[in-house]
PDB file of N, CA and C in Angstrom:
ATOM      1  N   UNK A   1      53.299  -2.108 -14.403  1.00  0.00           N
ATOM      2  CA  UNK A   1      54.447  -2.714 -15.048  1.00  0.00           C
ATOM      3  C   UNK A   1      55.606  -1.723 -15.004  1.00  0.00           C
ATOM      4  N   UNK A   2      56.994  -2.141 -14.729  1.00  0.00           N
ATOM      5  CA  UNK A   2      57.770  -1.366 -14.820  1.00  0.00           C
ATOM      6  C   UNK A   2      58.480  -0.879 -15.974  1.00  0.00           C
ATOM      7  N   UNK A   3      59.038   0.097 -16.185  1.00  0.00           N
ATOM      8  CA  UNK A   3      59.037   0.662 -17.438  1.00  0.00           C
ATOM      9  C   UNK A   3      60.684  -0.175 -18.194  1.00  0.00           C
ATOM     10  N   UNK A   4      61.580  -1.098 -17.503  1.00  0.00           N
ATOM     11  CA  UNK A   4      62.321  -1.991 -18.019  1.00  0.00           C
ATOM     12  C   UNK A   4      61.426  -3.203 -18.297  1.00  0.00           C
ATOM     13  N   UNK A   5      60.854  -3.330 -18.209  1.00  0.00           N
ATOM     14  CA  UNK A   5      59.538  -4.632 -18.753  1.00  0.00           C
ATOM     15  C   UNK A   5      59.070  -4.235 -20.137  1.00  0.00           C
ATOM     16  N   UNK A   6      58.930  -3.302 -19.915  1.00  0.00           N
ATOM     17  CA  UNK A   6      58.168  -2.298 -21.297  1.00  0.00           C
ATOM     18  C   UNK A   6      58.715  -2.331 -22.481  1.00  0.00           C
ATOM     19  N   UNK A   7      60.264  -1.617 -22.203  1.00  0.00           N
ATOM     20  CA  UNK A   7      61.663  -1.484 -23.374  1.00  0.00           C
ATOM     21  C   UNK A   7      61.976  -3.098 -23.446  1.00  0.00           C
ATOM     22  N   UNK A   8      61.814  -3.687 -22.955  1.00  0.00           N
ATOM     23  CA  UNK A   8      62.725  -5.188 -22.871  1.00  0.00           C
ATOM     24  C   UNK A   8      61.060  -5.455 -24.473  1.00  0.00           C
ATOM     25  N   UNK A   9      60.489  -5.614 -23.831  1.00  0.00           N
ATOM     26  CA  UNK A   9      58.816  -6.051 -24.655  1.00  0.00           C
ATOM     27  C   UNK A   9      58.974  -5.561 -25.822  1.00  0.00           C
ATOM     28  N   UNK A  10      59.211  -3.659 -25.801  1.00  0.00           N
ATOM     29  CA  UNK A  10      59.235  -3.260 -27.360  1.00  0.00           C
ATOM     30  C   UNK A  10      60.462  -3.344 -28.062  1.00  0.00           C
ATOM     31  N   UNK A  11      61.676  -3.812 -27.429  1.00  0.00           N
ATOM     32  CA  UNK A  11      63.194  -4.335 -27.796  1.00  0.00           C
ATOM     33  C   UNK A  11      62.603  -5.862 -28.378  1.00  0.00           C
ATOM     34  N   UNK A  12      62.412  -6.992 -28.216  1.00  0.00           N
ATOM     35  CA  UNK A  12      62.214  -8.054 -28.688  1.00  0.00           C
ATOM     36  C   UNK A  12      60.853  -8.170 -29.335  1.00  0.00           C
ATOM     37  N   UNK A  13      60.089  -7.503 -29.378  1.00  0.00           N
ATOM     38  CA  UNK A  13      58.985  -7.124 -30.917  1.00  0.00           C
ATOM     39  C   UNK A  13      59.520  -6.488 -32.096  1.00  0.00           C
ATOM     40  N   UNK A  14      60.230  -5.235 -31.806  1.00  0.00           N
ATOM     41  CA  UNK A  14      61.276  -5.020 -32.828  1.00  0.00           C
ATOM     42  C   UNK A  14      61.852  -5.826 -33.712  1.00  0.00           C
ATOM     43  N   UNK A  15      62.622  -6.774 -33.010  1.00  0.00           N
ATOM     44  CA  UNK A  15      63.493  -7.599 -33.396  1.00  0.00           C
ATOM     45  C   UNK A  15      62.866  -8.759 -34.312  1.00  0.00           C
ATOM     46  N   UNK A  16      61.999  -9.213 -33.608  1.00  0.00           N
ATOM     47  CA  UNK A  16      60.736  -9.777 -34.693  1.00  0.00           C
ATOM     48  C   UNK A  16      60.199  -9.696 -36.062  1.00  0.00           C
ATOM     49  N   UNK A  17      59.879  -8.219 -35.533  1.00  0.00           N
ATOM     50  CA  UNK A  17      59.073  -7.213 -36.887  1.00  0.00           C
ATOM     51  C   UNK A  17      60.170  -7.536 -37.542  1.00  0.00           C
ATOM     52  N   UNK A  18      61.348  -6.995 -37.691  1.00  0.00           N
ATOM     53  CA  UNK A  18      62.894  -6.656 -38.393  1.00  0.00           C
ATOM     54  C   UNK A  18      63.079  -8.566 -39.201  1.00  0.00           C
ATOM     55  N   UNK A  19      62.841  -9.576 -38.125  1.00  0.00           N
ATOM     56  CA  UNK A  19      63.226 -10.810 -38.767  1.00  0.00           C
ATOM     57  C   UNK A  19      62.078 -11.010 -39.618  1.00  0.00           C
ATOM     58  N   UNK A  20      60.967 -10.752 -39.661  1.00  0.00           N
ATOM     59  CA  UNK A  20      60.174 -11.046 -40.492  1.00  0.00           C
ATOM     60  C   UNK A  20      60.094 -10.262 -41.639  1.00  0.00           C
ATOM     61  N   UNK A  21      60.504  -8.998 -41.555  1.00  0.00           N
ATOM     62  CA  UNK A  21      61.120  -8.350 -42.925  1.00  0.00           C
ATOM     63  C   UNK A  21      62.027  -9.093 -43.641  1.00  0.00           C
ATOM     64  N   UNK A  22      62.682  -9.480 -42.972  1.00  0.00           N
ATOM     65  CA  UNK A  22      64.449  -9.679 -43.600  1.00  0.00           C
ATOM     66  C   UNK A  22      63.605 -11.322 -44.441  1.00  0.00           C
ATOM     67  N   UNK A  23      63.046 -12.227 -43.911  1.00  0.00           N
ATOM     68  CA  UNK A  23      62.308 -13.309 -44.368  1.00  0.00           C
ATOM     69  C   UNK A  23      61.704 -13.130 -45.529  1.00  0.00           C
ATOM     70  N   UNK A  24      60.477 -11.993 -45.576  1.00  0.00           N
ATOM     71  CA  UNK A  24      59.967 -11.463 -46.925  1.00  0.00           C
ATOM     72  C   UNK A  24      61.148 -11.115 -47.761  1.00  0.00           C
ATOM     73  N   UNK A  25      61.660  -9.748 -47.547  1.00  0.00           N
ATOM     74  CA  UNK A  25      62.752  -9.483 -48.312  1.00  0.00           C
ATOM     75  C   UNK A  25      63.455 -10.827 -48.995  1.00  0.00           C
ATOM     76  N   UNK A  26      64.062 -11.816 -48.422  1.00  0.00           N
ATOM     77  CA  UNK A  26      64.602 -12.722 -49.037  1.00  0.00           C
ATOM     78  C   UNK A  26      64.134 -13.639 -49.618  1.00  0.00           C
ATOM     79  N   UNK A  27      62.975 -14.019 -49.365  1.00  0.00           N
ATOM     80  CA  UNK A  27      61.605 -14.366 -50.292  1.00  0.00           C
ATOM     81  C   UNK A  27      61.397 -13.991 -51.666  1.00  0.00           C
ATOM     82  N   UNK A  28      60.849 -12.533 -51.766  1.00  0.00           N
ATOM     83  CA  UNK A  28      61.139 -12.102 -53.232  1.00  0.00           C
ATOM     84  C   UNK A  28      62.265 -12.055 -53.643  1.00  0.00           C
ATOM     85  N   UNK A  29      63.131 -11.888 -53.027  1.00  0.00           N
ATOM     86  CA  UNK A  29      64.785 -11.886 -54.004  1.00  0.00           C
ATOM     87  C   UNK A  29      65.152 -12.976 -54.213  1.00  0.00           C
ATOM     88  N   UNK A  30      64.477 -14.074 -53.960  1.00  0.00           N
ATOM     89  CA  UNK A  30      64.969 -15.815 -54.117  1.00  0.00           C
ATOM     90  C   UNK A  30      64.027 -16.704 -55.075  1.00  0.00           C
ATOM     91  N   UNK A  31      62.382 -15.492 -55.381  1.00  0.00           N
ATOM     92  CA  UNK A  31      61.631 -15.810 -55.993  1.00  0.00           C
ATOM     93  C   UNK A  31      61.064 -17.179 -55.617  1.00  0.00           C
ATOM     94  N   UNK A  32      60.740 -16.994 -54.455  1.00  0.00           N
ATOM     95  CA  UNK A  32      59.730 -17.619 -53.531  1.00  0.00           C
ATOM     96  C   UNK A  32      58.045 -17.366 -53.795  1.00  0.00           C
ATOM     97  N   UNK A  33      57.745 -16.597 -54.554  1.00  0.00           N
ATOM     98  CA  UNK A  33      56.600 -15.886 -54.822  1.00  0.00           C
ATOM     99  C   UNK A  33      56.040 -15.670 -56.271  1.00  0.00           C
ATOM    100  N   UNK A  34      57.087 -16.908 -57.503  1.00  0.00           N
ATOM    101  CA  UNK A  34      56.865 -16.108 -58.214  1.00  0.00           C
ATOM    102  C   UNK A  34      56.164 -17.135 -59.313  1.00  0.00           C
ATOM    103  N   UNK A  35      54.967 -18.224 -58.479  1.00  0.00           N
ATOM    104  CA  UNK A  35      53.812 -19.426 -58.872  1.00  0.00           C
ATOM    105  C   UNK A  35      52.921 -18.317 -59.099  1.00  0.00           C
ATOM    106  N   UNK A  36      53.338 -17.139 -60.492  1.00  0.00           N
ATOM    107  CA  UNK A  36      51.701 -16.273 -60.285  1.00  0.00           C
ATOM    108  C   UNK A  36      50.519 -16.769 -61.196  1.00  0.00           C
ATOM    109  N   UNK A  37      51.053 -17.816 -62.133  1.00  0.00           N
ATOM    110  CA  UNK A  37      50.110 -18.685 -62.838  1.00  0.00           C
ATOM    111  C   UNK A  37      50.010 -19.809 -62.688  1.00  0.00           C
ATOM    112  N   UNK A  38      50.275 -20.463 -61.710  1.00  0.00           N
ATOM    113  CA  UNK A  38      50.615 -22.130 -61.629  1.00  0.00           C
ATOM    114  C   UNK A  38      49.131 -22.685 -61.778  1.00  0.00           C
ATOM    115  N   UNK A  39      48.800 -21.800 -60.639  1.00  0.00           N
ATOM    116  CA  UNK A  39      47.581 -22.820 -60.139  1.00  0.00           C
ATOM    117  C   UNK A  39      46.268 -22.233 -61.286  1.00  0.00           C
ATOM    118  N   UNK A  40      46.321 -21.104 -61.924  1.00  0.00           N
ATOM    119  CA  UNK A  40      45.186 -20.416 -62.851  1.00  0.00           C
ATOM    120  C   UNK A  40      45.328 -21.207 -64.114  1.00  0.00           C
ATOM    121  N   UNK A  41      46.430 -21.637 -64.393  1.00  0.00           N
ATOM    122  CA  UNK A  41      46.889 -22.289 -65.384  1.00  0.00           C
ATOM    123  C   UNK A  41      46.401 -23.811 -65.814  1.00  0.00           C
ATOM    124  N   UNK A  42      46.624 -24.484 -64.369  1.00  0.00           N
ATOM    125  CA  UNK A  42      46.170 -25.866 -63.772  1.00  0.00           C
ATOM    126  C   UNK A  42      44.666 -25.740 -64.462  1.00  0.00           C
ATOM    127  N   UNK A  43      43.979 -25.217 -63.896  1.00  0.00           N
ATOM    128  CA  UNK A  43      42.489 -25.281 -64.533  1.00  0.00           C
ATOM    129  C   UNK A  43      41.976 -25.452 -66.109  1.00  0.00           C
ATOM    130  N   UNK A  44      43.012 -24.503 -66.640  1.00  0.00           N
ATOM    131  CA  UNK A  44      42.450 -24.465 -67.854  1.00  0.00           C
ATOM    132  C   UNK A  44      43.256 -25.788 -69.158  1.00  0.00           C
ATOM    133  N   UNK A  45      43.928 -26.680 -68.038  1.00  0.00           N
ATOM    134  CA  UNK A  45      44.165 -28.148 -69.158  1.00  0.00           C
ATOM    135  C   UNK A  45      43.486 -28.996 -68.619  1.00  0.00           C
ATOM    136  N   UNK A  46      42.771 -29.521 -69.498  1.00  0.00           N
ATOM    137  CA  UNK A  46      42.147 -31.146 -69.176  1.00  0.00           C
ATOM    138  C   UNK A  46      43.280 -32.136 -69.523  1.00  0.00           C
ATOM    139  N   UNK A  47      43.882 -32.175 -70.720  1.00  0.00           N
ATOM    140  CA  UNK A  47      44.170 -33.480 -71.179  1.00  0.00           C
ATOM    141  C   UNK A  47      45.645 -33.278 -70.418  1.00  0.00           C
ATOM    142  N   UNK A  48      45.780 -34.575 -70.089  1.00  0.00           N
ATOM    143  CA  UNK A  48      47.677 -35.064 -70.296  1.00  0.00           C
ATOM    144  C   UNK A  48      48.889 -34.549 -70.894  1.00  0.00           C
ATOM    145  N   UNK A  49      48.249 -34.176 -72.222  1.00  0.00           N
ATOM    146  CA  UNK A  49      48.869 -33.985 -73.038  1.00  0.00           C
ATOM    147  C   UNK A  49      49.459 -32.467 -72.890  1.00  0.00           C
ATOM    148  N   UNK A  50      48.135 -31.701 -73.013  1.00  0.00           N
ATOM    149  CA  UNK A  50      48.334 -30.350 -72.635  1.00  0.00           C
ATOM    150  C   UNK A  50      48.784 -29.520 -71.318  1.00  0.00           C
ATOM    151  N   UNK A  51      48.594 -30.710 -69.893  1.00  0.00           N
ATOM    152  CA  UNK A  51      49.554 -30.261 -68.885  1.00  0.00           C
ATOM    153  C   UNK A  51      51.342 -30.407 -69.107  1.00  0.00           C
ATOM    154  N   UNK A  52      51.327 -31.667 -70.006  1.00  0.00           N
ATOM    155  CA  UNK A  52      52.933 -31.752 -70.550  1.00  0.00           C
ATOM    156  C   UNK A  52      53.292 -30.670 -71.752  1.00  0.00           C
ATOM    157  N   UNK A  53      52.315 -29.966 -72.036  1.00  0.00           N
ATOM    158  CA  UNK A  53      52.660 -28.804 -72.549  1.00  0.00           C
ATOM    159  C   UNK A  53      52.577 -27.446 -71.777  1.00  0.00           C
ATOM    160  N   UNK A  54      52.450 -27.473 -70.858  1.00  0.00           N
ATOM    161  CA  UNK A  54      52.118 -26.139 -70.033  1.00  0.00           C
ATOM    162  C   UNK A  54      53.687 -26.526 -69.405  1.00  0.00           C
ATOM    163  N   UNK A  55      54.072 -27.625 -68.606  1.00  0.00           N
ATOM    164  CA  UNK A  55      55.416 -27.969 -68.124  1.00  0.00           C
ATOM    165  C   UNK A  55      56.411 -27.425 -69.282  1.00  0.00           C
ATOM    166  N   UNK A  56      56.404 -27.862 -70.529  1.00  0.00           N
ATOM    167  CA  UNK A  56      57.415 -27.897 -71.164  1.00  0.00           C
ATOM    168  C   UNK A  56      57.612 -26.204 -71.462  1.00  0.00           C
ATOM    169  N   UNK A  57      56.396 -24.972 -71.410  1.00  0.00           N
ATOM    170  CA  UNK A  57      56.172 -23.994 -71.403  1.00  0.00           C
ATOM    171  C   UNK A  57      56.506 -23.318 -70.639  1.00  0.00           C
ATOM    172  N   UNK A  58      56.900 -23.978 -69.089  1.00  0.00           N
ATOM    173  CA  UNK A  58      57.504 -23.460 -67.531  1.00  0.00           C
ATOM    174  C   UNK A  58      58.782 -23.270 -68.064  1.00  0.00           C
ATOM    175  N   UNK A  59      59.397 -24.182 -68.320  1.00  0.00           N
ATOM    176  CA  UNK A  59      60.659 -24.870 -68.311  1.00  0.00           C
ATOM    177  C   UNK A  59      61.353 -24.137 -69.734  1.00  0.00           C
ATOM    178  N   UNK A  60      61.081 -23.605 -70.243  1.00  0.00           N
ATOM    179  CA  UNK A  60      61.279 -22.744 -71.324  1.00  0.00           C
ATOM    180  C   UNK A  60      61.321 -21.279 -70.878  1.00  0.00           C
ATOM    181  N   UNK A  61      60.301 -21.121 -70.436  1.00  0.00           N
ATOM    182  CA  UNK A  61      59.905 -19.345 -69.360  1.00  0.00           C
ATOM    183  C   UNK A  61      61.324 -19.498 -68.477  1.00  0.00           C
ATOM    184  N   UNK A  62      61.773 -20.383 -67.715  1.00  0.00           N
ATOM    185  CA  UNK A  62      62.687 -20.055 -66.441  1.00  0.00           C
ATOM    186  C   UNK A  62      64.316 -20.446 -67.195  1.00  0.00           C
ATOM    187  N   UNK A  63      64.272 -21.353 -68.032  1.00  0.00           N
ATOM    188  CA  UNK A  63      65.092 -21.183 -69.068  1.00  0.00           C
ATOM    189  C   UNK A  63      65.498 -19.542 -69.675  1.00  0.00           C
ATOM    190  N   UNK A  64      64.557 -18.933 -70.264  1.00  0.00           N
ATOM    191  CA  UNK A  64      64.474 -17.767 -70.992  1.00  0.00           C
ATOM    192  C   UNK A  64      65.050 -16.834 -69.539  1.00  0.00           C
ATOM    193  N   UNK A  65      64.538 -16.553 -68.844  1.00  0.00           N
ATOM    194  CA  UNK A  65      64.948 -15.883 -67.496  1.00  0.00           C
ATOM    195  C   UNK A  65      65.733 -16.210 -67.023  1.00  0.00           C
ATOM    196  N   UNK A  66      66.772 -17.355 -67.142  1.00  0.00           N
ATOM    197  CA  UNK A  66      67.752 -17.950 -66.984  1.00  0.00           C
ATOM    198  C   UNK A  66      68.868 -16.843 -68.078  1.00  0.00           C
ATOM    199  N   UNK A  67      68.977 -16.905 -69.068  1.00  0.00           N
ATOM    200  CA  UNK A  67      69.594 -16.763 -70.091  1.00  0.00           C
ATOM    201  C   UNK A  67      70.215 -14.894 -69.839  1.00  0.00           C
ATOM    202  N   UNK A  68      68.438 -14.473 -70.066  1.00  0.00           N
ATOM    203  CA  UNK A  68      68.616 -12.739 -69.495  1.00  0.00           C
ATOM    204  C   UNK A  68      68.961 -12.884 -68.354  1.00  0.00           C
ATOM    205  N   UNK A  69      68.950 -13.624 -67.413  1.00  0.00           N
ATOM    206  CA  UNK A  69      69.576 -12.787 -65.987  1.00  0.00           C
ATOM    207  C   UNK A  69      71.457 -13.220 -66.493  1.00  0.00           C
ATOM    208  N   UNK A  70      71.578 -14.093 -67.309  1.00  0.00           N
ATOM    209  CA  UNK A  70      73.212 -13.982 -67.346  1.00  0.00           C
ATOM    210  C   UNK A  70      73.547 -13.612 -68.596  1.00  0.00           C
ATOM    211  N   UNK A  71      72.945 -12.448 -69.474  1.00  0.00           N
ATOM    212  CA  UNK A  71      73.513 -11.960 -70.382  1.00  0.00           C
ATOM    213  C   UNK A  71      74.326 -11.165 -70.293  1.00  0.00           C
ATOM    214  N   UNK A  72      75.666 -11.178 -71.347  1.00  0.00           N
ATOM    215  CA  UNK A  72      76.580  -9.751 -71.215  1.00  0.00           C
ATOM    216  C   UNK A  72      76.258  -9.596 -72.660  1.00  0.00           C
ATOM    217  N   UNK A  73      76.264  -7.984 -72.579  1.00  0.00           N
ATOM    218  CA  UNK A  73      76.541  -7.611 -73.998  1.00  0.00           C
ATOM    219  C   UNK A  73      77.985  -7.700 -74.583  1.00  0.00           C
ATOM    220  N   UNK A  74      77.873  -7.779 -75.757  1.00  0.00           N
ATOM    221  CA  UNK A  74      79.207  -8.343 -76.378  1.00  0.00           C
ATOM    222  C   UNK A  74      80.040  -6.720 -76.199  1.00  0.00           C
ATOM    223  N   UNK A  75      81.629  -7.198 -76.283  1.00  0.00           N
ATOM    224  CA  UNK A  75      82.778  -6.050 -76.172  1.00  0.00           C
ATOM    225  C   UNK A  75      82.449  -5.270 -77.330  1.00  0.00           C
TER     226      UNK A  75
END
């Protein structure tokens, strides 16, 4: 193989590796990753009732994380 075959090969694997970073990277910063109880959670309701309480418990959590990510402290 010639050695411009080679650089061309490890030039566009690079480039790869690099896009698939940049993918992760923007993944966690977009919180793509962040179902760390969804499914452990799922198991432990039987009733109806208590999955509409685990929802209303989400929705409160991302609420709350809502709130702190746009707090200012007062002047």
């Amino acid at each position: 193989m010639s050695s411009g075959i080679i650089a061309i090969m490890i030039g566009v694997s690079t480039l790869l590796g690099a896009l698939g970073l940049i993918a992760l990277l923007w993944g966690v910063k977009t919180g793509q990753f962040d179902d760390e109880n969804k499914f452990l959670n799922g198991a432990h309701f039987d009733s109806e009732e208590e999955l509409n309480d685990a929802i209303k418990l989400e929705k409160r959590r991302k609420k709350a994380k809502e709130r702190e990510k746009n707090y200012r402290p007062p002047d």
